[in-house]
Protein backbone atom coordinates (compact mmCIF):
# COMPACT_ATOMS: atom_id res chain seq x y z
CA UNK A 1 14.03 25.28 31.89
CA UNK A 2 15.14 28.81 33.05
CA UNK A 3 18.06 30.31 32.15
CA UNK A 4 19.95 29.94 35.45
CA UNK A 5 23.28 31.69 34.51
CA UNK A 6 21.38 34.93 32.84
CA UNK A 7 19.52 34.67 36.05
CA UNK A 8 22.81 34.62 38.00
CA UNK A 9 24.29 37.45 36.17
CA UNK A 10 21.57 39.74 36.57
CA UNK A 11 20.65 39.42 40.25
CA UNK A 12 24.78 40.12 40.50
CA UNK A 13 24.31 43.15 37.85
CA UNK A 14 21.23 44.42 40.22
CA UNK A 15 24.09 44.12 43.25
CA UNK A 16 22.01 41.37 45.23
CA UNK A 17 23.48 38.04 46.14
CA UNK A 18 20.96 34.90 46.45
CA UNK A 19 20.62 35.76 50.06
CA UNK A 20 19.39 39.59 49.57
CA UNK A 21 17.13 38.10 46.90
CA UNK A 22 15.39 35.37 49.09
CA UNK A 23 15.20 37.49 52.04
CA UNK A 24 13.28 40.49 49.57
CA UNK A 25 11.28 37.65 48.11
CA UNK A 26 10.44 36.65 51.94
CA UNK A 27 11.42 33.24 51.63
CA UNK A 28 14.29 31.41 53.27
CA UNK A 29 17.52 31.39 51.40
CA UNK A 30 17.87 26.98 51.27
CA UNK A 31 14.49 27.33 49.38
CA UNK A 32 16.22 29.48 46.64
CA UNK A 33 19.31 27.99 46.59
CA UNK A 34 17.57 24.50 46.33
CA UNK A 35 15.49 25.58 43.18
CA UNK A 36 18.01 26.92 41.74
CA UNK A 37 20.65 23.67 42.31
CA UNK A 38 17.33 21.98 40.89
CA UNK A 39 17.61 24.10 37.38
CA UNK A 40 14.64 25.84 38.52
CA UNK A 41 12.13 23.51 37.06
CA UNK A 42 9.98 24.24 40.86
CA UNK A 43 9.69 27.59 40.65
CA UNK A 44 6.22 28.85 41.93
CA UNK A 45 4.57 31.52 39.66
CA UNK A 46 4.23 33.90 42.49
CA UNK A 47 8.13 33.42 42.98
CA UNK A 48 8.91 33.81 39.63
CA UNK A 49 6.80 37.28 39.67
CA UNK A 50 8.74 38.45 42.89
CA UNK A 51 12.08 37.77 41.17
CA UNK A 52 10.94 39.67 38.23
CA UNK A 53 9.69 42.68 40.44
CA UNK A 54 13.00 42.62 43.04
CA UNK A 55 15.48 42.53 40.19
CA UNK A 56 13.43 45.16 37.48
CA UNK A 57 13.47 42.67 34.90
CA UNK A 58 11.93 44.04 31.47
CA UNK A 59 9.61 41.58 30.18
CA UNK A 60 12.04 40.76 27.32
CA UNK A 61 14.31 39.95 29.91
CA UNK A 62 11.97 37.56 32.28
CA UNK A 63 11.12 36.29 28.52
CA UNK A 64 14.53 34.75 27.82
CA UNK A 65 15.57 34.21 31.53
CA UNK A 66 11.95 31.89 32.22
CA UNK A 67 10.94 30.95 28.84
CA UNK A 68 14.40 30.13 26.37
């Protein structure tokens, strides 16, 4: 299961909100918020790639954020 709270930390480090993220990732922001209240288990590849590109993650990073 992802770690949600590094996630949190870093799209706040990277001065987005989830709003700003969703709305660069072109999805609505109830579909974030909802995968993330659901720990993020139904993350989509291709949504897990745009997070990774809209934020600048390293791959260290999306590593221990996706994969802990």
């Amino acid at each position: 299961m992802p770690d949600l709270a590094r996630l949190t930390r870093v799209i706040a480090k990277q001065g987005f909100n989830i709003d700003a993220l969703a709305d660069k990732m072109g999805i609505d922001k109830s579909t974030l918020y909802r995968k993330l209240e659901g720990g993020g288990k139904k993350f989509m590849m291709w949504e897990v790639e745009s997070i990774i590109d809209h934020l600048d993650l390293t791959i260290q990073d999306a590593r221990e954020i996706f994969l802990p």
